[in-house]
N, C-alpha and C. Protein backbone atom coordinates (compact mmCIF):
# COMPACT_ATOMS: atom_id res chain seq x y z
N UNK A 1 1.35 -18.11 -2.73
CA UNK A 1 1.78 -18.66 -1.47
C UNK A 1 2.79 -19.79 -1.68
N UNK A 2 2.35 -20.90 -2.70
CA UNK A 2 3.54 -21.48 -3.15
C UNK A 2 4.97 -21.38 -3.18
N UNK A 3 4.70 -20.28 -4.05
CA UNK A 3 6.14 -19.47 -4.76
C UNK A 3 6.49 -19.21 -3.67
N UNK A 4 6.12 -18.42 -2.54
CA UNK A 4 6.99 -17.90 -1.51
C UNK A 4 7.93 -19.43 -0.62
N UNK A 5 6.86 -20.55 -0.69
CA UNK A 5 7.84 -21.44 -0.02
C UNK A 5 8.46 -21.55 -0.63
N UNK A 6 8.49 -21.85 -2.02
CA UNK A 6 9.62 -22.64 -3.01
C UNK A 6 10.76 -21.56 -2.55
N UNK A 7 10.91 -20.30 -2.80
CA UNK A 7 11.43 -19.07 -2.56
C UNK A 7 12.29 -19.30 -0.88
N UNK A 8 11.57 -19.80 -0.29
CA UNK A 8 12.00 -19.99 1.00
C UNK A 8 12.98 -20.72 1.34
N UNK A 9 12.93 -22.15 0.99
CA UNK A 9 12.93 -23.09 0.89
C UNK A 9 14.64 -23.16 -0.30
N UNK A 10 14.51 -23.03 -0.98
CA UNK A 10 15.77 -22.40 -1.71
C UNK A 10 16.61 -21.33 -1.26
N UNK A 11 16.15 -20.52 -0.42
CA UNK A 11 16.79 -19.72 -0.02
C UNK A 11 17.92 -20.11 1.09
N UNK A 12 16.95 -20.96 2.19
CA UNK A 12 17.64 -21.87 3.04
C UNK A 12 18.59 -22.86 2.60
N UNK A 13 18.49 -23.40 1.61
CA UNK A 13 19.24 -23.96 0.32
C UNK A 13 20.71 -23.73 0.50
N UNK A 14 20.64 -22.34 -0.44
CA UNK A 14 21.81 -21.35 -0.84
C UNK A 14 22.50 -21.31 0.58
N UNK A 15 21.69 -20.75 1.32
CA UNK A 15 22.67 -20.34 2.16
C UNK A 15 23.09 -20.94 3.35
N UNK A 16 22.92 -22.17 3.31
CA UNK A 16 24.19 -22.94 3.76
C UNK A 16 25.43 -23.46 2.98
N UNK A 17 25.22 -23.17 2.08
CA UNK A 17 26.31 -23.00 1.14
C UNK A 17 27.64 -22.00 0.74
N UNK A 18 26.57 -21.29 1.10
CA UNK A 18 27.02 -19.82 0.53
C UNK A 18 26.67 -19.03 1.51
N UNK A 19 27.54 -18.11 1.87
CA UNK A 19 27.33 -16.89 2.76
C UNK A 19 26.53 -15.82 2.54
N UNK A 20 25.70 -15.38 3.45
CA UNK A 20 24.79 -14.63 2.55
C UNK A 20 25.21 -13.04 2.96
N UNK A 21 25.22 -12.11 1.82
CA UNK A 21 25.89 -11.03 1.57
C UNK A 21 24.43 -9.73 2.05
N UNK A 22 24.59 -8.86 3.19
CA UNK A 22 24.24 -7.81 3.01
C UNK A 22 24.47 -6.93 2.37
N UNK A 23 22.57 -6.64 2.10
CA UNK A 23 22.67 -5.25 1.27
C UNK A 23 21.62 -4.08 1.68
N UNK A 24 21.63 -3.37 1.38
CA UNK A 24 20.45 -1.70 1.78
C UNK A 24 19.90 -1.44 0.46
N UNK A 25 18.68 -0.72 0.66
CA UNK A 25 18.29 -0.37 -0.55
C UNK A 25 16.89 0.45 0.13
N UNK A 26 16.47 1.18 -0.91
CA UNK A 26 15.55 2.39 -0.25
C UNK A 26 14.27 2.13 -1.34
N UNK A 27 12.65 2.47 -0.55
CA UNK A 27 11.88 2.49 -1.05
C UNK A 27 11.30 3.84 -0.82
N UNK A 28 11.63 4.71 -2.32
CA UNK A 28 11.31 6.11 -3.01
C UNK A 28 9.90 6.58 -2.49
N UNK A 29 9.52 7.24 -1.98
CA UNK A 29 8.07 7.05 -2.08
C UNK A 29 7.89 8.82 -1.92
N UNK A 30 6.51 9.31 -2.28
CA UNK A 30 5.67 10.39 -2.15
C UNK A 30 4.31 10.64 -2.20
N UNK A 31 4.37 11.39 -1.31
CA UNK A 31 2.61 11.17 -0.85
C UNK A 31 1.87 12.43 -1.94
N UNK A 32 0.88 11.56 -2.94
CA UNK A 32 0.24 12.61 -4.19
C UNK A 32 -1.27 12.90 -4.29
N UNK A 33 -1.71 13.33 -3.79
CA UNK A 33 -3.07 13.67 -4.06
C UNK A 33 -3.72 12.70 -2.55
N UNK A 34 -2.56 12.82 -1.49
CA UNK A 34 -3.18 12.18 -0.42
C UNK A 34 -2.99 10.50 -0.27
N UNK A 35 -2.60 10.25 -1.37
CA UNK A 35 -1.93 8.59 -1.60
C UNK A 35 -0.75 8.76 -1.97
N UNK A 36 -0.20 7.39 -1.43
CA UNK A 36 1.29 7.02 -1.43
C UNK A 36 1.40 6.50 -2.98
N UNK A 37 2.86 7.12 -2.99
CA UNK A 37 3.34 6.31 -4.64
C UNK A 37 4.62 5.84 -4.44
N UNK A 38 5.02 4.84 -4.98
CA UNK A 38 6.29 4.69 -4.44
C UNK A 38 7.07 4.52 -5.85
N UNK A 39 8.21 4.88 -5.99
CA UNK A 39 9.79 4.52 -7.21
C UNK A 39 10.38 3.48 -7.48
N UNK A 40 9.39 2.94 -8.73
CA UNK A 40 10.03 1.56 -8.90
C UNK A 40 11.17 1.91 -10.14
N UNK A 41 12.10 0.71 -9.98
CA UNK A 41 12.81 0.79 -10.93
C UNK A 41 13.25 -0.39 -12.04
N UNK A 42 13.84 -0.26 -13.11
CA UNK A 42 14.29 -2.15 -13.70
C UNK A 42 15.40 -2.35 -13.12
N UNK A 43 15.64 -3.94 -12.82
CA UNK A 43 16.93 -4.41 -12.73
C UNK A 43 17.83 -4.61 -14.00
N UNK A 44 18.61 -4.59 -14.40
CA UNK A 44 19.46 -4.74 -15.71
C UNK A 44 18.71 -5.59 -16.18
N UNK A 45 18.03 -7.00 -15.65
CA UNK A 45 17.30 -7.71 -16.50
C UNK A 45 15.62 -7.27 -16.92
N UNK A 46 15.53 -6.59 -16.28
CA UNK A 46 14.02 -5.65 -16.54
C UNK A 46 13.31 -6.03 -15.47
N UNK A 47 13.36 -6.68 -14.80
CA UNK A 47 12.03 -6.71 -13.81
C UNK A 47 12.16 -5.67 -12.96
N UNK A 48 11.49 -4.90 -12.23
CA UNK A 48 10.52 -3.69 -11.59
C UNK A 48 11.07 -4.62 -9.95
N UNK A 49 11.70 -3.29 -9.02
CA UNK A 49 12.39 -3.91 -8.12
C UNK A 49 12.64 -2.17 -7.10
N UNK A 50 13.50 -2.14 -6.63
CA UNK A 50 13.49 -0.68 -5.89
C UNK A 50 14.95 -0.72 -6.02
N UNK A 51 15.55 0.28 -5.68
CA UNK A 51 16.66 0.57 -5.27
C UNK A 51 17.98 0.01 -4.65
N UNK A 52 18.94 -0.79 -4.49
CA UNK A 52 19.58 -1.31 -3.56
C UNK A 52 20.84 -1.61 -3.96
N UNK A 53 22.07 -2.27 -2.92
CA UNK A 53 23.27 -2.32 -3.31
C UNK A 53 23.87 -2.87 -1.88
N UNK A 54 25.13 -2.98 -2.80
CA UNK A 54 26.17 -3.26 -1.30
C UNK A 54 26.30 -2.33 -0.37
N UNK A 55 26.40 -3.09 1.02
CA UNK A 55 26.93 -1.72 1.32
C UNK A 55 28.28 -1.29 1.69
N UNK A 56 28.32 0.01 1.95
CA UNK A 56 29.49 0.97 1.29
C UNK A 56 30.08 1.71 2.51
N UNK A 57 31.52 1.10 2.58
CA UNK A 57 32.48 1.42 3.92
C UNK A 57 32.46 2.55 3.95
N UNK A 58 32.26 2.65 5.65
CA UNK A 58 31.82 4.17 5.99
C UNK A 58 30.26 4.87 6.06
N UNK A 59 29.67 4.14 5.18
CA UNK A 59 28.10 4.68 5.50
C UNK A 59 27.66 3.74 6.37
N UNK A 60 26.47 4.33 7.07
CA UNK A 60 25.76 3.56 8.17
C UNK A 60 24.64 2.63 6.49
N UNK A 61 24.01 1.67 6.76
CA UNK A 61 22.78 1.03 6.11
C UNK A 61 22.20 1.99 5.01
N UNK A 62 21.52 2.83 6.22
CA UNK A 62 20.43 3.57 5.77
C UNK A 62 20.89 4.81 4.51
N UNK A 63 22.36 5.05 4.85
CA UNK A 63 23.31 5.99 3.84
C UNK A 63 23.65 5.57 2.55
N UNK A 64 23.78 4.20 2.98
CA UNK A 64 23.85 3.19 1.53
C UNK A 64 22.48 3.44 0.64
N UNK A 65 21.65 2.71 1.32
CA UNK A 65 20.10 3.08 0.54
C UNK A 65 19.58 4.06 -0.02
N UNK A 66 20.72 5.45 0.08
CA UNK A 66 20.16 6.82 0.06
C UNK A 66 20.57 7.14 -1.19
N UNK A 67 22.20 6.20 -1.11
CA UNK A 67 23.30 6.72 -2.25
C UNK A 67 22.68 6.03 -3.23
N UNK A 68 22.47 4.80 -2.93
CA UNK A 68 21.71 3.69 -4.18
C UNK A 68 20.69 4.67 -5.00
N UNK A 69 19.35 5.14 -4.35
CA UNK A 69 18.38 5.57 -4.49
C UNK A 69 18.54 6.98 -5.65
N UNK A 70 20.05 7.63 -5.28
CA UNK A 70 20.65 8.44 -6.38
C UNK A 70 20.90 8.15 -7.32
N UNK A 71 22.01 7.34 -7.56
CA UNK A 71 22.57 6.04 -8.50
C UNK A 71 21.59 5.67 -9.35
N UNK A 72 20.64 5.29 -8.86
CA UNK A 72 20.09 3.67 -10.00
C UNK A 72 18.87 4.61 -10.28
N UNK A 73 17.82 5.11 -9.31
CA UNK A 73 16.85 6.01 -9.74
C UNK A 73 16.51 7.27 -9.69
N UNK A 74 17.74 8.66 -9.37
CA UNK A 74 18.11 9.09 -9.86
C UNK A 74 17.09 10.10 -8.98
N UNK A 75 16.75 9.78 -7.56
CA UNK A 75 15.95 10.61 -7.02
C UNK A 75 16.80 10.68 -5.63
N UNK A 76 16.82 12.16 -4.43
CA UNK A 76 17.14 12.55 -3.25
C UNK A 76 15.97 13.00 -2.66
N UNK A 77 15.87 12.69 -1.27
CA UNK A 77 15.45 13.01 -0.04
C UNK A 77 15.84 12.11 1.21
N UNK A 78 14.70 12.25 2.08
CA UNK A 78 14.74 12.36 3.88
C UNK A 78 14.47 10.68 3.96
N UNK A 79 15.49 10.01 4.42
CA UNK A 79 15.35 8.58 4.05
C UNK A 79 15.54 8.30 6.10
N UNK A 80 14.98 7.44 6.64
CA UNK A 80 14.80 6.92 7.50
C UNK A 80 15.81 6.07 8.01
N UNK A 81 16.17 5.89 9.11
CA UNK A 81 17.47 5.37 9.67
C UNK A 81 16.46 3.94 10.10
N UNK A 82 15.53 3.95 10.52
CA UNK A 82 14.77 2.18 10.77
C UNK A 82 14.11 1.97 9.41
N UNK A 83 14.87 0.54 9.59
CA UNK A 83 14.02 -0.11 7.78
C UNK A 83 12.49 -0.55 8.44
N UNK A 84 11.72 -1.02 7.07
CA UNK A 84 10.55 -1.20 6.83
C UNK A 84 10.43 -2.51 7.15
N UNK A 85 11.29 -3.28 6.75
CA UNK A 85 11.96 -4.81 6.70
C UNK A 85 12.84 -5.25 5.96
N UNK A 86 13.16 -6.70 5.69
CA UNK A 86 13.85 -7.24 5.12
C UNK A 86 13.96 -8.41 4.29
N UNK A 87 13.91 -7.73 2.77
CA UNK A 87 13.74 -8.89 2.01
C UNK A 87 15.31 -9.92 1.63
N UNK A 88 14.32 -10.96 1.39
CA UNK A 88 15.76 -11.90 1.57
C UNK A 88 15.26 -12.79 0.00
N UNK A 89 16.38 -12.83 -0.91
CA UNK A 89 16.26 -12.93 -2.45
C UNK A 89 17.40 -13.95 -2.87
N UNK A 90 17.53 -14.15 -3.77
CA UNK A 90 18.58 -14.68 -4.56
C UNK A 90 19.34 -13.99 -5.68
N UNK A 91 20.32 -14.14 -5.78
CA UNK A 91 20.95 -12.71 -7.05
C UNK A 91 21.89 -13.99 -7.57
N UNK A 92 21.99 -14.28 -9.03
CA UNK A 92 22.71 -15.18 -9.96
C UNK A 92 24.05 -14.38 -10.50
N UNK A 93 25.15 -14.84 -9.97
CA UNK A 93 26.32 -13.91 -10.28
C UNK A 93 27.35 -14.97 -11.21
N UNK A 94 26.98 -15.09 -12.17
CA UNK A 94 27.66 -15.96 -13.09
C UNK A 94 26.72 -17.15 -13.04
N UNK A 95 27.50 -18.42 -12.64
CA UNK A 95 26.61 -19.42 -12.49
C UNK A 95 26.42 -19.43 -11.21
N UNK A 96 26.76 -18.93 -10.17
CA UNK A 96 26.36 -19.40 -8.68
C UNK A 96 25.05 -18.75 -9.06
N UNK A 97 24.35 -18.70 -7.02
CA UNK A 97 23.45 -18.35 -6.97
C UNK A 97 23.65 -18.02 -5.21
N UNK A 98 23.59 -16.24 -4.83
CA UNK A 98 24.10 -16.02 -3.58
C UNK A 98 22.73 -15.32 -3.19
N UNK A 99 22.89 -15.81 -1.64
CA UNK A 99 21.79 -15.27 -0.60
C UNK A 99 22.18 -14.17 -0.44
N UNK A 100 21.09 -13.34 -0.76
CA UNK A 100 21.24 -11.52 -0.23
C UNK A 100 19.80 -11.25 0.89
N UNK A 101 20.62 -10.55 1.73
CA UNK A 101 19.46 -10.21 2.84
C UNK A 101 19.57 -8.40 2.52
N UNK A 102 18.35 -7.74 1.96
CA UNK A 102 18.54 -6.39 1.75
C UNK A 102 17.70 -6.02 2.49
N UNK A 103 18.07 -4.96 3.49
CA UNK A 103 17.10 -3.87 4.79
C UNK A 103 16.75 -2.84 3.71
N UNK A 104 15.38 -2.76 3.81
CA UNK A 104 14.63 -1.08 2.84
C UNK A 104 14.05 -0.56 3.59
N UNK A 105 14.83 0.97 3.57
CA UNK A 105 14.12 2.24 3.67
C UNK A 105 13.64 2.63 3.31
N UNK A 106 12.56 3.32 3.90
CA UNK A 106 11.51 4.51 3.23
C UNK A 106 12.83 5.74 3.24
N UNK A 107 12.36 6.00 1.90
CA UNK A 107 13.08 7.44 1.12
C UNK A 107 11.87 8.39 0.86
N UNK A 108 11.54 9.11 1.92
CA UNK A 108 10.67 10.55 1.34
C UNK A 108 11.54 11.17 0.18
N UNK A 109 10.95 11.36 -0.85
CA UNK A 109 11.56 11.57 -1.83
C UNK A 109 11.45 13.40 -2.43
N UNK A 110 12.23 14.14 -1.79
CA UNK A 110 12.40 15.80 -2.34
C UNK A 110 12.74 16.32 -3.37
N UNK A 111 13.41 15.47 -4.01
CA UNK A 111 13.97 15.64 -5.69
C UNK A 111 14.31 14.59 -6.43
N UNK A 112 13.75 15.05 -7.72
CA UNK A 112 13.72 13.95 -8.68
C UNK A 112 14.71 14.65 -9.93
N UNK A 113 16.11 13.86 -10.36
CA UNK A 113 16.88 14.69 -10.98
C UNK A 113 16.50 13.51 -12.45
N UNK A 114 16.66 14.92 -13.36
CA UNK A 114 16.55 14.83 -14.56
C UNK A 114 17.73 13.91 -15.32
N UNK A 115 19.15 13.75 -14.80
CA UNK A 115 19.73 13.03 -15.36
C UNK A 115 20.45 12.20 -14.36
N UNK A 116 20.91 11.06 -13.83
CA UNK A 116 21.30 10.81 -13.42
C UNK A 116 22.63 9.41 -13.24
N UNK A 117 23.68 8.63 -12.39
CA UNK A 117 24.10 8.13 -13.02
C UNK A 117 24.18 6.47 -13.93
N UNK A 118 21.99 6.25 -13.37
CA UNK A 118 22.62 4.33 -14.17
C UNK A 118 21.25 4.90 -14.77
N UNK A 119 21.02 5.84 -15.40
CA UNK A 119 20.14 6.53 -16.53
C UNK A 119 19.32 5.64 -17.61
N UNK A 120 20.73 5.53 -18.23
CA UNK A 120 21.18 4.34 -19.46
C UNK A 120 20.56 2.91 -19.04
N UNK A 121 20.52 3.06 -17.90
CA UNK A 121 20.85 1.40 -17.54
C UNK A 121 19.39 0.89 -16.72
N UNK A 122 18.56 2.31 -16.65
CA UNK A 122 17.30 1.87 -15.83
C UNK A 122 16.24 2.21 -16.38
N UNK A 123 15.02 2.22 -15.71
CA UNK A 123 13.70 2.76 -16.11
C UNK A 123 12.65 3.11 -14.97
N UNK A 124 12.39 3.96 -14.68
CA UNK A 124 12.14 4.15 -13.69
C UNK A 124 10.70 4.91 -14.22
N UNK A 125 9.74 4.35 -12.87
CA UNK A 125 7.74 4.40 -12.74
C UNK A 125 7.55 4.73 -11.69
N UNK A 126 7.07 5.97 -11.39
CA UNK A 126 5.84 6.38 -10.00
C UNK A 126 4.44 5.60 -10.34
N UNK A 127 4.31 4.50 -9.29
CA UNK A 127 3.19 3.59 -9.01
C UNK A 127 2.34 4.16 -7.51
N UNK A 128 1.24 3.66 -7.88
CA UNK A 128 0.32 3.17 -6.46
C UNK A 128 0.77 2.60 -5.81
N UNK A 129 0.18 2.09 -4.31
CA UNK A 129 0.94 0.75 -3.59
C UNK A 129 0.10 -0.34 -4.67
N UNK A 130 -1.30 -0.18 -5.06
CA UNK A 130 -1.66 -1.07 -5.89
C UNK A 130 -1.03 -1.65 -6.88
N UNK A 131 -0.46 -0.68 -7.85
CA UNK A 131 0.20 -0.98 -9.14
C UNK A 131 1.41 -2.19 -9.07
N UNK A 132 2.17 -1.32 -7.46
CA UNK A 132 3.03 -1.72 -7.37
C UNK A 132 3.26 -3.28 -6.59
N UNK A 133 1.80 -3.78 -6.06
CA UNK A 133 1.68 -4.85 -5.73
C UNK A 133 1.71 -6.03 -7.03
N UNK A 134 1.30 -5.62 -8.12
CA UNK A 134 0.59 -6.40 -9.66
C UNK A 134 2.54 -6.26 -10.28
N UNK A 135 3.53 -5.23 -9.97
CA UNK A 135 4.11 -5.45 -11.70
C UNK A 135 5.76 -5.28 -10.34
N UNK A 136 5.91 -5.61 -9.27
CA UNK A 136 6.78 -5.72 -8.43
C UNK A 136 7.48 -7.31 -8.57
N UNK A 137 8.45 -7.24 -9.08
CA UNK A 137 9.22 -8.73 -9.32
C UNK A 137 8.67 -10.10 -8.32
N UNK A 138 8.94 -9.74 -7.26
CA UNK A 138 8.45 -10.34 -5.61
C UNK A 138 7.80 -10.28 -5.25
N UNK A 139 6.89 -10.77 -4.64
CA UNK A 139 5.55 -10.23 -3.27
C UNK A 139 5.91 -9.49 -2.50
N UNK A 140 6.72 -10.17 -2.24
CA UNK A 140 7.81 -9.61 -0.87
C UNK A 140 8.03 -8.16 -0.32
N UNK A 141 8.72 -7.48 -1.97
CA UNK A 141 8.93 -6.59 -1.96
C UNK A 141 7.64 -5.51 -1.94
N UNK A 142 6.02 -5.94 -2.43
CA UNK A 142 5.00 -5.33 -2.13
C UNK A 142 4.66 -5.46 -0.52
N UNK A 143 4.63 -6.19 -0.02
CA UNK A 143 4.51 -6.62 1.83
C UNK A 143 5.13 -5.62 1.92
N UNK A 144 6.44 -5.11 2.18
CA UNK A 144 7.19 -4.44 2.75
C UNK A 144 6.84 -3.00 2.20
N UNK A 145 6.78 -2.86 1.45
CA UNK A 145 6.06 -1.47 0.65
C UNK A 145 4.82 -0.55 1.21
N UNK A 146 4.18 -2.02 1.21
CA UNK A 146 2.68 -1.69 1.69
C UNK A 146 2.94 -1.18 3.32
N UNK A 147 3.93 -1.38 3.80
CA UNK A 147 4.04 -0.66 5.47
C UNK A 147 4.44 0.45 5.58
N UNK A 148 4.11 1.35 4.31
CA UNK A 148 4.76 2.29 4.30
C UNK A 148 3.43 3.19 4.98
N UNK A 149 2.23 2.60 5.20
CA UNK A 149 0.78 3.20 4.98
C UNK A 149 0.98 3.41 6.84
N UNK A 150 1.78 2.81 7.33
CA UNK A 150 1.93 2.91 8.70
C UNK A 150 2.34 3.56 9.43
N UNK A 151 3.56 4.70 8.10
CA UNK A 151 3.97 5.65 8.70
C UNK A 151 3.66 6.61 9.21
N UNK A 152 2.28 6.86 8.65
CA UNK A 152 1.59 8.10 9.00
C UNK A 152 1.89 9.50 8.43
């Protein structure tokens, strides 16, 4: 609970400083044996995070999150035009430090491709919502996850 103010609290920080940059990003998920699993992935620095990116002239949000979701973890399907919510983070781009507000989609996930293009560059885990509450960089990003149980 701490961490989330400090988190907060810095965030508000940054971004009066700094403009804070939208982004989309999609949370992978498939329903297995009657439970949800969702597609975590590493960030270049390794921590366990989902999918996401700028977004990309000409796609609506949710198109962004879809393309990301190809890209970085290397999986397609039926991704949702209303996000789940919105996590709001910090991303270190040299020495600054810029406010990102990223909207995540649920990505029903129909295919999982064998090679794809940030391959090299990721690592990618089918978790529980449990798992994924314990080894998820953020809380945050488990809160928002966990509403996936709402979809029905």
């Amino acid at each position: 609970m701490f961490q989330r103010l400090v988190t907060s609290l810095r965030f508000r920080l940054v971004a009066r400083q700094s403009k804070i940059e939208r982004q989309a990003g999609a949370i992978p998920y498939a329903i297995v044996d009657g439970q949800i699993a969702v597609l975590l992935i590493t960030s270049r620095s390794g921590r366990w995070i989902f999918p996401k990116g700028r977004l990309i002239d000409g796609l609506q949000p949710h198109e962004t999150a879809a393309h990301e979701a190809r890209e970085e973890a290397g999986v397609e399907g039926v991704i949702s035009d209303k996000p789940l919510g919105c996590w709001r983070t910090l991303k270190r781009r040299g020495v600054r430090l810029l406010p990102l507000e990223v909207d995540l989609y649920p990505l029903r996930v129909t295919k999982q491709l064998d090679a794809w293009k940030e391959q090299s560059e990721r690592k990618r885990h089918w978790a529980s919502l449990r798992e994924a509450q314990r080894v998820l960089s953020d809380s945050r990003l488990a809160d928002i996850a966990m509403k996936l149980k709402e979809l029905g």
